[in-house]
Protein backbone atom coordinates (compact mmCIF):
# COMPACT_ATOMS: atom_id res chain seq x y z
CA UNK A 1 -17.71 -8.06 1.87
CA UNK A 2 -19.83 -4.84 1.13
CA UNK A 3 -21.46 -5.37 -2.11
CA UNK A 4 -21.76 -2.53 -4.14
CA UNK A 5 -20.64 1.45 -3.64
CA UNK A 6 -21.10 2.50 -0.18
CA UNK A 7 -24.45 5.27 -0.23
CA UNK A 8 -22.08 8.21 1.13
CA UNK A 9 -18.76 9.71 -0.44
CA UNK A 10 -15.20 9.22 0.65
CA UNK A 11 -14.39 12.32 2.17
CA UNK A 12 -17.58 11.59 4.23
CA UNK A 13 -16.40 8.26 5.36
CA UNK A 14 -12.79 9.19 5.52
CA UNK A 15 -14.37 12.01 8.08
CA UNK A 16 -16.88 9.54 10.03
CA UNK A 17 -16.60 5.78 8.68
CA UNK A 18 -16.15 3.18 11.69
CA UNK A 19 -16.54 6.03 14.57
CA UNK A 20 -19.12 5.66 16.94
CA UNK A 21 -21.37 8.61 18.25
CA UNK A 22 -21.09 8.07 21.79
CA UNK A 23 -17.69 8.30 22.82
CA UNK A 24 -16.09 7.89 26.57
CA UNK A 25 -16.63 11.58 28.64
CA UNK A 26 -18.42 12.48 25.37
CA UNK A 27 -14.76 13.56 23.50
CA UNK A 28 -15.29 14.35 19.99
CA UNK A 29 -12.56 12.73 19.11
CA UNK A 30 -11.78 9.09 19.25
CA UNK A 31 -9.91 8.79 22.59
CA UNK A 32 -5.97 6.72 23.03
CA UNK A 33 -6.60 3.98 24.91
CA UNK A 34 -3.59 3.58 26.55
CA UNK A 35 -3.61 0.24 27.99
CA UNK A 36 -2.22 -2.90 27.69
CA UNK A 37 -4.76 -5.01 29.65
CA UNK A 38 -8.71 -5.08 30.64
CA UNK A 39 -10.26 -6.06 33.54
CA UNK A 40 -13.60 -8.15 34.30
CA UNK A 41 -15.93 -6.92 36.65
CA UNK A 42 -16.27 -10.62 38.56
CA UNK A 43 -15.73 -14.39 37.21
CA UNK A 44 -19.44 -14.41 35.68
CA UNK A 45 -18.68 -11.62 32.87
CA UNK A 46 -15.40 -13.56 32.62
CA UNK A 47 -17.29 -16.78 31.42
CA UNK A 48 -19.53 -14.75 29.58
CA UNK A 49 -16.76 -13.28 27.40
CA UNK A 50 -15.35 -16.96 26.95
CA UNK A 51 -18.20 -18.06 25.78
CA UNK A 52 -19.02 -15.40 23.28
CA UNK A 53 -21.90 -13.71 25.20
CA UNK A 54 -20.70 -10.42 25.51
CA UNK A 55 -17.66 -8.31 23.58
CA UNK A 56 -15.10 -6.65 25.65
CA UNK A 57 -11.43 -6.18 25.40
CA UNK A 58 -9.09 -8.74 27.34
CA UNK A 59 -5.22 -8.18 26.44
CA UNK A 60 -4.06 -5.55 24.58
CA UNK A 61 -2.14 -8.24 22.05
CA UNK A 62 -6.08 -9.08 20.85
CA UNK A 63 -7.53 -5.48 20.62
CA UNK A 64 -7.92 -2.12 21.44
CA UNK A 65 -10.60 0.46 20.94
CA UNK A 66 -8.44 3.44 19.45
CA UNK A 67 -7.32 0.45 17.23
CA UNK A 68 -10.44 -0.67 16.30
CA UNK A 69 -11.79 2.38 15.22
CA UNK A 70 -9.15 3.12 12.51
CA UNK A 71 -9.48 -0.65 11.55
CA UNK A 72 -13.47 0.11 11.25
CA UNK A 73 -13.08 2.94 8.96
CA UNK A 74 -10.32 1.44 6.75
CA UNK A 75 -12.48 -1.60 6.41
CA UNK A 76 -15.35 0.84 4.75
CA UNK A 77 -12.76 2.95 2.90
CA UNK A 78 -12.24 -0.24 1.12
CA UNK A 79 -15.76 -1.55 0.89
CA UNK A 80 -14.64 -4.74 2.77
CA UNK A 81 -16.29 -6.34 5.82
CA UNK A 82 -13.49 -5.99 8.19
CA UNK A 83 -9.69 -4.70 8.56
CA UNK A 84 -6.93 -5.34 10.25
CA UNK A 85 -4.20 -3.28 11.80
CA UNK A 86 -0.51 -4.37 12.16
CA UNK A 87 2.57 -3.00 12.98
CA UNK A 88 4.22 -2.03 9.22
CA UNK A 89 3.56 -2.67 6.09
CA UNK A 90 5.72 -5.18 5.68
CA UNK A 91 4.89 -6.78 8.88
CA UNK A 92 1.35 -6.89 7.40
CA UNK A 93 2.49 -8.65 3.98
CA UNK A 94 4.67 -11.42 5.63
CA UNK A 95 2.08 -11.82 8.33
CA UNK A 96 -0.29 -13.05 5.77
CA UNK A 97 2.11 -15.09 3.65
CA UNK A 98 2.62 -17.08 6.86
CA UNK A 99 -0.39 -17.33 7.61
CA UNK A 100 -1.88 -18.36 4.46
CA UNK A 101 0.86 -20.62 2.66
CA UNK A 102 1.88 -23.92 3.68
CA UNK A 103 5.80 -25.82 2.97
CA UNK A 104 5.10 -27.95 0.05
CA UNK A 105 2.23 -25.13 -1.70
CA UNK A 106 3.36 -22.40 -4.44
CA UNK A 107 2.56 -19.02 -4.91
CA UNK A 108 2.98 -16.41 -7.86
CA UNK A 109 4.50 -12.63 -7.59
CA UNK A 110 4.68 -10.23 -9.99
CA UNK A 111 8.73 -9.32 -10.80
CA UNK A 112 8.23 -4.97 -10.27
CA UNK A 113 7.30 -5.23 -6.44
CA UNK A 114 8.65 -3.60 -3.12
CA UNK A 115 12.29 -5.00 -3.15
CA UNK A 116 11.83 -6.01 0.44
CA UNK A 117 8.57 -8.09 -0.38
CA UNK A 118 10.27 -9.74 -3.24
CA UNK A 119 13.14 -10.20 -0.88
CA UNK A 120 11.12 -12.33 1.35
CA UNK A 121 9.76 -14.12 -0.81
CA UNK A 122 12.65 -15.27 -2.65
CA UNK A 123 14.64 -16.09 0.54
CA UNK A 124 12.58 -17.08 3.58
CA UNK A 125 9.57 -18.22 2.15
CA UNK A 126 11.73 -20.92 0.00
CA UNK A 127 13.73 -21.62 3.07
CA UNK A 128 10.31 -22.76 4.38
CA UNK A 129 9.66 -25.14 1.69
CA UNK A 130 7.17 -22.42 -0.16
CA UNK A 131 7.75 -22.65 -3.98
CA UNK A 132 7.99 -18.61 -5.30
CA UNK A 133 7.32 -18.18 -9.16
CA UNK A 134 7.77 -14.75 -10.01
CA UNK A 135 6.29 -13.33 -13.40
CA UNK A 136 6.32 -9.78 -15.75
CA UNK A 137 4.19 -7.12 -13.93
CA UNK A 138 1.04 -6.97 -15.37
CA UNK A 139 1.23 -10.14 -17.81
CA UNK A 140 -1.98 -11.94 -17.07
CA UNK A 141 -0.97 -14.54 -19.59
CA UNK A 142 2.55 -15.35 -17.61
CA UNK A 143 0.74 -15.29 -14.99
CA UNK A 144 -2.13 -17.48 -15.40
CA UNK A 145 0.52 -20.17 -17.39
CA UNK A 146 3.04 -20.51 -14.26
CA UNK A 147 -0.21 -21.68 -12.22
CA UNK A 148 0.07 -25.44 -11.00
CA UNK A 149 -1.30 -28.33 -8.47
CA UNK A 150 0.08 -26.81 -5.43
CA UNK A 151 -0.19 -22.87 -6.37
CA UNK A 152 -2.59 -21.36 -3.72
CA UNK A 153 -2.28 -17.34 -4.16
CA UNK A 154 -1.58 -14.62 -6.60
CA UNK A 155 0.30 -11.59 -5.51
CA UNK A 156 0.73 -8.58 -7.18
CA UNK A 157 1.36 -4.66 -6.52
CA UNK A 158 -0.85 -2.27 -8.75
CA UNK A 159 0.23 -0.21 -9.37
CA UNK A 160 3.87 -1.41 -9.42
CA UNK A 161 7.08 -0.25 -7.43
CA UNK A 162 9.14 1.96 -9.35
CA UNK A 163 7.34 1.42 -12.75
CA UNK A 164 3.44 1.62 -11.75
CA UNK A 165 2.50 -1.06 -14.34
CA UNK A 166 -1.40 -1.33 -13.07
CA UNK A 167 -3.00 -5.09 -13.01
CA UNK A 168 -5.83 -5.45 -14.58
CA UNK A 169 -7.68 -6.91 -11.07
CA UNK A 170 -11.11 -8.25 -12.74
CA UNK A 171 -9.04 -10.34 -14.96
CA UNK A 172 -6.60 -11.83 -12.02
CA UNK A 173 -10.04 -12.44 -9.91
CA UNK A 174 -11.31 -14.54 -12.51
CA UNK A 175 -8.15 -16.86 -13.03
CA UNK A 176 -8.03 -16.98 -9.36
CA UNK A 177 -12.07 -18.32 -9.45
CA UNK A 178 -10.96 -20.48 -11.94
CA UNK A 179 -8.06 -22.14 -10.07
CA UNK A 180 -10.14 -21.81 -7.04
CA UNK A 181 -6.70 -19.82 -6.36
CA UNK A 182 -6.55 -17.03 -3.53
CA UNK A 183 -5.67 -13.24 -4.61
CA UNK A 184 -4.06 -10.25 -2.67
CA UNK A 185 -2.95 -6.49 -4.40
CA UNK A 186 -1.01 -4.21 -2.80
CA UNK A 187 -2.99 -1.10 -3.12
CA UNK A 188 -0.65 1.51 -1.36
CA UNK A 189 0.23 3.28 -4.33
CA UNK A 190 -3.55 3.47 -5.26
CA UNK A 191 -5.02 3.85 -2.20
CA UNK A 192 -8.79 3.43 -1.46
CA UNK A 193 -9.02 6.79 -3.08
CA UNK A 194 -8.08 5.78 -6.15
CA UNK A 195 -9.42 2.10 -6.36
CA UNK A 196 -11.11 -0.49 -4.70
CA UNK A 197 -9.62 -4.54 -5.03
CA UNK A 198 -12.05 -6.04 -3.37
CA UNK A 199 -14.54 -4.38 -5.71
CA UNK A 200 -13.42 -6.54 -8.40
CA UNK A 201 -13.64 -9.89 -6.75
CA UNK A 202 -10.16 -9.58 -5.15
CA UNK A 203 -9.54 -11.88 -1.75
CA UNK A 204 -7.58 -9.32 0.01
CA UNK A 205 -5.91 -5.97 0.10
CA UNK A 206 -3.58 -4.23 1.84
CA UNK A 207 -1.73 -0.88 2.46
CA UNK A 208 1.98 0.13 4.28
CA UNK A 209 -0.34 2.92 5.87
CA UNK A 210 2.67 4.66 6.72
CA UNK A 211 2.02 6.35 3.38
CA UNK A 212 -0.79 8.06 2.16
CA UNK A 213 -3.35 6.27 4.78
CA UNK A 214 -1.53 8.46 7.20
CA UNK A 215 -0.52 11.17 5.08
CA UNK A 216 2.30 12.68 7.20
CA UNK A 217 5.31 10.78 7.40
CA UNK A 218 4.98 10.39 11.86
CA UNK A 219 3.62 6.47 11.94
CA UNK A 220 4.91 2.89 10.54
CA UNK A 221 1.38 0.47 10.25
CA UNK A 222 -0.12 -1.85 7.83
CA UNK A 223 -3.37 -3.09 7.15
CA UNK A 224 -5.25 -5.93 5.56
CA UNK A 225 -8.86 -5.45 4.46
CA UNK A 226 -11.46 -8.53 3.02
CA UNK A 227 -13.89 -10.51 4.10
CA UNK A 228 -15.08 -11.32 7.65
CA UNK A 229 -13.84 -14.69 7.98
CA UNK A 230 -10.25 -14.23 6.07
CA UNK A 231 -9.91 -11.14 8.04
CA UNK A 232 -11.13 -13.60 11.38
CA UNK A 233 -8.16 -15.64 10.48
CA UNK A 234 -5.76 -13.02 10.16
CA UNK A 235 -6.99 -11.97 13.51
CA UNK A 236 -6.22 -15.07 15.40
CA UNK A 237 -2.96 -15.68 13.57
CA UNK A 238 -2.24 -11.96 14.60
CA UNK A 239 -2.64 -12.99 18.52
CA UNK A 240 -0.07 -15.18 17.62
CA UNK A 241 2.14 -13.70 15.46
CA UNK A 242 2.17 -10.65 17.67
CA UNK A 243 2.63 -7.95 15.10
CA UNK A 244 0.12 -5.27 16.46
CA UNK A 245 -0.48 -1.63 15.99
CA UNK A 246 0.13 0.50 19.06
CA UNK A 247 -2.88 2.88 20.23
CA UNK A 248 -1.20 6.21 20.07
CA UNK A 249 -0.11 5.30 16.48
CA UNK A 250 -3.96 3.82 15.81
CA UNK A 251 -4.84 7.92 17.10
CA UNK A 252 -1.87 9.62 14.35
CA UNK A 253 -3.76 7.09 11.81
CA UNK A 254 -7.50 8.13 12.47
CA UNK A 255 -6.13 11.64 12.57
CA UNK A 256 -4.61 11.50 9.03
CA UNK A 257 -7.53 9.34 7.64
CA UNK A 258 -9.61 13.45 8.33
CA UNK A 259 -8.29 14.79 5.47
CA UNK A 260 -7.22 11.75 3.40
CA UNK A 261 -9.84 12.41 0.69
CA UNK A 262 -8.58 16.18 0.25
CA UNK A 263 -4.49 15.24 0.18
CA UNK A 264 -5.76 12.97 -2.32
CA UNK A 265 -6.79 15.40 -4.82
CA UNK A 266 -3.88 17.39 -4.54
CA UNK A 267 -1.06 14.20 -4.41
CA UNK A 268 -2.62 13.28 -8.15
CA UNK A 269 -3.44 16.65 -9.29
CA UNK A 270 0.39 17.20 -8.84
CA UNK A 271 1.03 13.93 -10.10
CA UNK A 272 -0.34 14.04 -13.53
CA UNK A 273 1.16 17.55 -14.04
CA UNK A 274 4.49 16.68 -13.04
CA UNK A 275 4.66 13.34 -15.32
CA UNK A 276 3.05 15.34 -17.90
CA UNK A 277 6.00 18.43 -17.68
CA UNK A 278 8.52 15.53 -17.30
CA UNK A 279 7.14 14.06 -20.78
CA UNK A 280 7.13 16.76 -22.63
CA UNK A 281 11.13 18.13 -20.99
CA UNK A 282 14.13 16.89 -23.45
CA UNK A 283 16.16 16.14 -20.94
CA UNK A 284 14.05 13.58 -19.44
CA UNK A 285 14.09 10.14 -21.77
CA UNK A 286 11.27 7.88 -20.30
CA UNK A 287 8.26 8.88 -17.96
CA UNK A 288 6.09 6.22 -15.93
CA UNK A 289 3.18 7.16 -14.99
CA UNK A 290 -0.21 5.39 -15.29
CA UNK A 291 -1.90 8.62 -16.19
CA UNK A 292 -0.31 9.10 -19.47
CA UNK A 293 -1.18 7.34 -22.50
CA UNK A 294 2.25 6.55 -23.30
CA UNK A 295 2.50 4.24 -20.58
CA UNK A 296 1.59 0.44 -20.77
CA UNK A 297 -0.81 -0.16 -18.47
CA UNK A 298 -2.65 3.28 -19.40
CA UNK A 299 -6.02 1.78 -20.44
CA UNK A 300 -6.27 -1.07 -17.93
CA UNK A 301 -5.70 2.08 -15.02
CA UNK A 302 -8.17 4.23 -17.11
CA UNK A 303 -11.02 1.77 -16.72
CA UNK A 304 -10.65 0.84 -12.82
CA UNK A 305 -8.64 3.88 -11.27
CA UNK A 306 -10.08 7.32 -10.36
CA UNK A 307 -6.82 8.67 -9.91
CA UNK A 308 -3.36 7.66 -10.63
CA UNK A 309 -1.67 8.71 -7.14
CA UNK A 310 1.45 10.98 -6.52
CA UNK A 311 4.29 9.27 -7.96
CA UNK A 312 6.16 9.61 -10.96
CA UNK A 313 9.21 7.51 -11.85
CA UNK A 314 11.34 8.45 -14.53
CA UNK A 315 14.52 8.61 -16.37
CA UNK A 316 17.07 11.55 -16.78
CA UNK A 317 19.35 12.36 -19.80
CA UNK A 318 22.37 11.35 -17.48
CA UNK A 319 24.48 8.67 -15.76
CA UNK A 320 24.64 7.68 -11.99
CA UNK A 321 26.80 10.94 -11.23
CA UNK A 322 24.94 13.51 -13.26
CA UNK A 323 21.29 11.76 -12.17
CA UNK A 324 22.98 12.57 -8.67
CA UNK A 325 23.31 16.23 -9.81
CA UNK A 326 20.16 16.69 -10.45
CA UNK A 327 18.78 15.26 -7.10
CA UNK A 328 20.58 17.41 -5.10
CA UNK A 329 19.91 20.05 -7.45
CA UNK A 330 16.07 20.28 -6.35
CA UNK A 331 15.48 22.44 -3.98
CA UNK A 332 11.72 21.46 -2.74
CA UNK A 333 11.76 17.35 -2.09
CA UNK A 334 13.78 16.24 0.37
CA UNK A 335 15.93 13.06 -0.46
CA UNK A 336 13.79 9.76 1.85
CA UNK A 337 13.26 6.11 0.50
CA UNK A 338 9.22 6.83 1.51
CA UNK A 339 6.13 8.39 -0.02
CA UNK A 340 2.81 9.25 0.20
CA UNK A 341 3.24 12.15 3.04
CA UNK A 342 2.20 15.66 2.71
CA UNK A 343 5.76 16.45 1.91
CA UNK A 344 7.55 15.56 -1.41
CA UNK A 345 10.53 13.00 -1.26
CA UNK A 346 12.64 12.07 -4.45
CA UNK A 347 14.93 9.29 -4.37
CA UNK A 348 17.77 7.57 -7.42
CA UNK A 349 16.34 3.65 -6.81
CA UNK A 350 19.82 3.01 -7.38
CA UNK A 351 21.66 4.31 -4.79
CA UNK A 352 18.77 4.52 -2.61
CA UNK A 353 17.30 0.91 -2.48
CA UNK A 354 19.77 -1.09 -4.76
CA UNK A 355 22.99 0.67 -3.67
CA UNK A 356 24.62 -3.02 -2.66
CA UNK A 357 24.09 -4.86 -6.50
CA UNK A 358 26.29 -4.07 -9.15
CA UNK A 359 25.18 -2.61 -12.10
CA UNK A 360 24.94 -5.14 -14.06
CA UNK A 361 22.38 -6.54 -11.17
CA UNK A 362 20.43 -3.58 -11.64
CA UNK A 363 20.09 -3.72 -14.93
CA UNK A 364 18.92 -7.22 -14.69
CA UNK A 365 16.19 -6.33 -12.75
CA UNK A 366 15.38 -3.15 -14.51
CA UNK A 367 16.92 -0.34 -12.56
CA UNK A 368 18.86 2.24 -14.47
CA UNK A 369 21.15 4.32 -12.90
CA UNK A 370 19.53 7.15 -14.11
CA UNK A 371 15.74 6.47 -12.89
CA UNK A 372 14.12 8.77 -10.47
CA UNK A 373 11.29 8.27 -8.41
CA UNK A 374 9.21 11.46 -7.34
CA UNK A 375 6.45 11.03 -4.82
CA UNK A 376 5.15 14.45 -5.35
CA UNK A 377 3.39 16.03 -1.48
CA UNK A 378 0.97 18.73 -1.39
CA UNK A 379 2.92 21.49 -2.47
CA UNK A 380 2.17 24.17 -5.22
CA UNK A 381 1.87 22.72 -8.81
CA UNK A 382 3.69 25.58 -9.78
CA UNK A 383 6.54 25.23 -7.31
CA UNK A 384 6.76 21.43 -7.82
CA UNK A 385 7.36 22.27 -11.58
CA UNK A 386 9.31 25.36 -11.28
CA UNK A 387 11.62 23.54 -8.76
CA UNK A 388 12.15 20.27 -11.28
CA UNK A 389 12.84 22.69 -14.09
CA UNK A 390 15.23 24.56 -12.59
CA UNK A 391 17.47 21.51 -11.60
CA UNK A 392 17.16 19.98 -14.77
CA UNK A 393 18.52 22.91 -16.36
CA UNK A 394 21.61 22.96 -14.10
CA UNK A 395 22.67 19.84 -13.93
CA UNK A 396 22.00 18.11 -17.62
């Protein structure tokens, strides 16, 4: 992959990265190539394509040009030779695991990931024959102990879903060297804005770029960034597999990536104020967010994070019903199980993603009835604020 800090800055490549100058009937945009298949102008450029003379798009399953541009400027968004586009994040993240991880070979998750991703790992990757071990977010030492014979990659979120423990990445890169051991973070939280894996000697990253890749809640994709011959892989497993990322969505995508640098700014500008307000409120108990120096993984995201992203979890003075209160109480968020758009969404993680466990299930994996997550849009500071105070001082 890229070595070293691309020469121009990310609102620059975020603007231009992985477009071409020349463009079909000169558009200045990056056109939707709405097709499924391509044709060959006679059976001569047909063996040349087969035999790796000449590039040119065959079946839409294996490529398409409005897809290939987003996947060009993702890839230098994230300093990485190549990415790859696929139909969800989650679609991306089992994609690989398949790909990757053999019956019979072991892998190691971190316990405060996506519920879904933990989800498949606990159930169909074991019903595969894939050994799951899964560890404390953020404990390197766990971590590095539950390695063994068969372990061949490292998984981890950083920051983490709800509580955004951040990894420390340079550390988990050189385990991994030393086991000769695979690694892949889930950067969505971050996003390339924020921090760069593959900077740090991680294997692969990846991004549900339905959230802040696109920006504006209107398109479900994934993507996988990393070198050219892991991404290669991916590639042909992809053809396979057949998770792939439609053009018109690959257009919303590019779109979106215009102005990612700028929603940036503003997502953790209204980040760090709102976990800062929340911190300082007496009716909130507990804040998590990476920005503050109360939280645990403060210096590790200090020292490889530019930013600490839009969302702040934390917990109310209040029990399931009056936690409910205050939800409904805000007037600005609307109530969604996403993040990362231009619009705030607030969700209670137990009711929202948990709603089937019992409490007591909750609590054992560390989800109080009274947390909150807040991915905080583009809004006003001053409304975001104005709008949390005024709920919290109805409703606790």
């Amino acid at each position: 992959m890229s070595q070293g800090k691309p020469p121009q800055g990310i609102s620059t490549r975020a603007v231009h990265g992985g477009e071409r100058r020349q463009r079909l009937g000169d558009a200045l945009t990056v056109p939707i190539y709405q097709t499924s298949t391509y044709v060959f102008r006679n059976t001569a450029e047909l063996i040349d394509f087969k035999e790796g003379r000449i590039e040119k798009g065959e079946y839409g399953r294996y490529g398409n040009p409005t897809v290939q541009a987003a996947e060009r400027k993702l890839a230098e968004l994230e300093h990485a030779d190549d990415a790859l586009l696929w139909a969800s994040g989650m679609c991306a993240i089992t994609s690989v695991l398949l790909t990757m991880l053999r019956p019979g070979q072991h892998m190691i998750i971190t316990a405060d990931v996506y519920r879904r991703t933990r989800q498949f790992c606990d159930t169909m990757l074991r019903r595969w024959g894939v050994e799951v071990t899964v560890v404390p977010p953020a404990d390197m030492a766990a971590l590095e102990a539950a390695i063994q014979k068969n372990t061949r990659l490292l998984f981890s979120e950083s920051p983490t879903n709800p509580y955004l423990y951040v990894v420390d990445l340079e550390r988990l890169a050189d385990i991994a060297r030393r086991h000769r051991l695979r690694t892949m973070i889930d950067s969505t939280f971050a996003t390339p804005y924020n921090q760069n894996p593959l900077d740090y000697g991680i294997d692969l990253v990846m991004h549900s770029a339905t959230k802040y890749l696109g920006g504006h809640n209107d398109l479900l994709a994934g993507v996988v960034a990393g070198s050219a011959s892991l991404i290669a892989a991916l590639r042909e497993a992809q053809g396979v597999l057949g998770g792939i990322t439609d053009p018109h969505t690959a257009y919303l995508l590019l779109r979106g990536l215009k102005t990612f640098a700028l929603r940036m700014q503003r997502h953790n500008a209204n980040g760090m104020a709102l976990a800062r307000f929340l911190e300082s409120h007496p009716k909130v108990r507990r804040v998590y967010y990476p920005g503050l120096e109360s939280h645990p993984s403060h210096a590790i995201a200090s020292r490889q994070m530019r930013g600490f992203g839009g969302v702040v979890s934390f917990e109310v003075a209040g029990d399931l019903r009056q936690t409910s209160a205050f939800i409904d109480a805000l007037r600005l968020p609307y109530i969604a199980p996403s993040l990362g758009g231009v619009e705030s969404l607030v969700e209670q993680p137990a009711l929202m993603s948990y709603y089937e466990l019992t409490p007591e299930e909750r609590q054992r994996l560390g989800i109080s009835d009274s947390l909150v997550r807040y991915a905080a849009g583009i809004e006003d500071t001053e409304d975001v604020l104005a709008d949390v105070e005024q709920a919290l001082k109805v409703c606790l």
